[in-house]
Protein backbone atom coordinates (compact mmCIF):
# COMPACT_ATOMS: atom_id res chain seq x y z
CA UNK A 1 35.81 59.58 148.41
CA UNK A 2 32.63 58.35 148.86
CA UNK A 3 30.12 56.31 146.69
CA UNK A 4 26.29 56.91 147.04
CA UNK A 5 24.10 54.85 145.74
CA UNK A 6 20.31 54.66 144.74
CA UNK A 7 18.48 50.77 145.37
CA UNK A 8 18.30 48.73 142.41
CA UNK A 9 14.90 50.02 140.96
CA UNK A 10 15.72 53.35 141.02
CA UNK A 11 18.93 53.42 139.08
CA UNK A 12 18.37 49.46 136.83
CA UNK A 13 22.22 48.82 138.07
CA UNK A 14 23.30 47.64 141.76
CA UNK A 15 25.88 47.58 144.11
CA UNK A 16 27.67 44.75 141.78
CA UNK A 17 27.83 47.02 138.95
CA UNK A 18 29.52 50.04 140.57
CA UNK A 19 31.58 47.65 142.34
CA UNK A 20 32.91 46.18 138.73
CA UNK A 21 33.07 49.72 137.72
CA UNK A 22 35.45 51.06 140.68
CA UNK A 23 37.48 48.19 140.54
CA UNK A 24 38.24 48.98 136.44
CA UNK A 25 38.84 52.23 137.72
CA UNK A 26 41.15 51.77 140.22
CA UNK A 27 43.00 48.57 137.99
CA UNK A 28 43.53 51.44 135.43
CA UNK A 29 44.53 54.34 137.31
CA UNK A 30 47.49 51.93 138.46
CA UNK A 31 49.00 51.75 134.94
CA UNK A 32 52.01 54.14 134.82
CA UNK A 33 53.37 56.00 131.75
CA UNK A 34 57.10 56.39 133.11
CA UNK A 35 59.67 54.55 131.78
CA UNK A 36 58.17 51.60 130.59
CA UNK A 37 59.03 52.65 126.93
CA UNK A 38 62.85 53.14 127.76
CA UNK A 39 63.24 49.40 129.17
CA UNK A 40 62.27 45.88 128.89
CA UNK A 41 61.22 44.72 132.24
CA UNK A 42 61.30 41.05 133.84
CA UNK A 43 58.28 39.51 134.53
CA UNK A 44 57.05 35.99 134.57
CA UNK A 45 55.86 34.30 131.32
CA UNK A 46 52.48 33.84 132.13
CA UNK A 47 51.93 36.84 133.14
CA UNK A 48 53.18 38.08 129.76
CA UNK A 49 50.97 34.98 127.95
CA UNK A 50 47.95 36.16 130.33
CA UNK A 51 48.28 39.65 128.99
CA UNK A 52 48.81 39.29 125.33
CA UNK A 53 45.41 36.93 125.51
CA UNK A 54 43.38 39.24 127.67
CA UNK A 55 44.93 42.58 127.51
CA UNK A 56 45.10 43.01 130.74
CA UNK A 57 48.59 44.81 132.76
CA UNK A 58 51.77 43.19 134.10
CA UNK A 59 53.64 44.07 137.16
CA UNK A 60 57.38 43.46 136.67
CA UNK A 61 59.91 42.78 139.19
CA UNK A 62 60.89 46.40 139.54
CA UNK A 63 57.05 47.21 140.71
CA UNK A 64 56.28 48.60 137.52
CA UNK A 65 52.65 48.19 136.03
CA UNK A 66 51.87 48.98 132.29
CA UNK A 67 50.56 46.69 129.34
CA UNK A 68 53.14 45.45 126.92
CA UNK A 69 52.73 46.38 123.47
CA UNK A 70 56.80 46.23 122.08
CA UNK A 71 59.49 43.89 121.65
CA UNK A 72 61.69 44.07 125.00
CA UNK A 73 64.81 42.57 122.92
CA UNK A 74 64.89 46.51 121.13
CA UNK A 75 65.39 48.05 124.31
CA UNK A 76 67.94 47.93 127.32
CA UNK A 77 66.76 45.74 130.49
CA UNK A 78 65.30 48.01 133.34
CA UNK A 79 68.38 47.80 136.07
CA UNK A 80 65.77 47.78 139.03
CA UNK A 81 64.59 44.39 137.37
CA UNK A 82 67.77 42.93 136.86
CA UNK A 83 68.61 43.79 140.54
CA UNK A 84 65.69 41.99 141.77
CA UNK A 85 66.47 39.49 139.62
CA UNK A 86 69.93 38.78 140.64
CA UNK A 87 68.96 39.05 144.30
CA UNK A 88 66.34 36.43 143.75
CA UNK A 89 68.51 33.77 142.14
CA UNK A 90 71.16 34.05 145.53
């Protein structure tokens, strides 16, 4: 994939702009649908803080990326995060 681009006078943006706009691109395509809704995941609490100020995704232990919107207590913990976990506190 390529990205062509025009100077600044011909297209009133710039190489700043498209580089804003791939980077949103790429941060979003990242965010994965899977099983996110099934568990509540373990990441670190200002992560979680950071997120529910700026809306912006997590990454939990298990590798998974989404935005939280629910209450983790109503759902099982996600046992690839509580592996991690375990193996971290050894």
């Amino acid at each position: 994939m390529g990205i062509f681009t025009r100077n600044d006078s011909d297209t009133g943006g710039g190489v700043d702009v498209l580089d804003r706009e791939l980077e949103k691109l790429l941060e979003d395509s990242q965010i994965e649908d899977g099983d996110h809704e099934r568990f509540s995941h373990y990441v670190p609490k200002d992560k979680i803080m950071e997120s529910a100020m700026t809306g912006k995704p997590v990454r939990a232990l298990c590798g998974k990326k989404w935005t939280p919107s629910r209450d983790p207590e109503k759902f099982p913990v996600c046992p690839d995060c509580k592996k991690v976990y375990e193996e971290m506190r050894k």
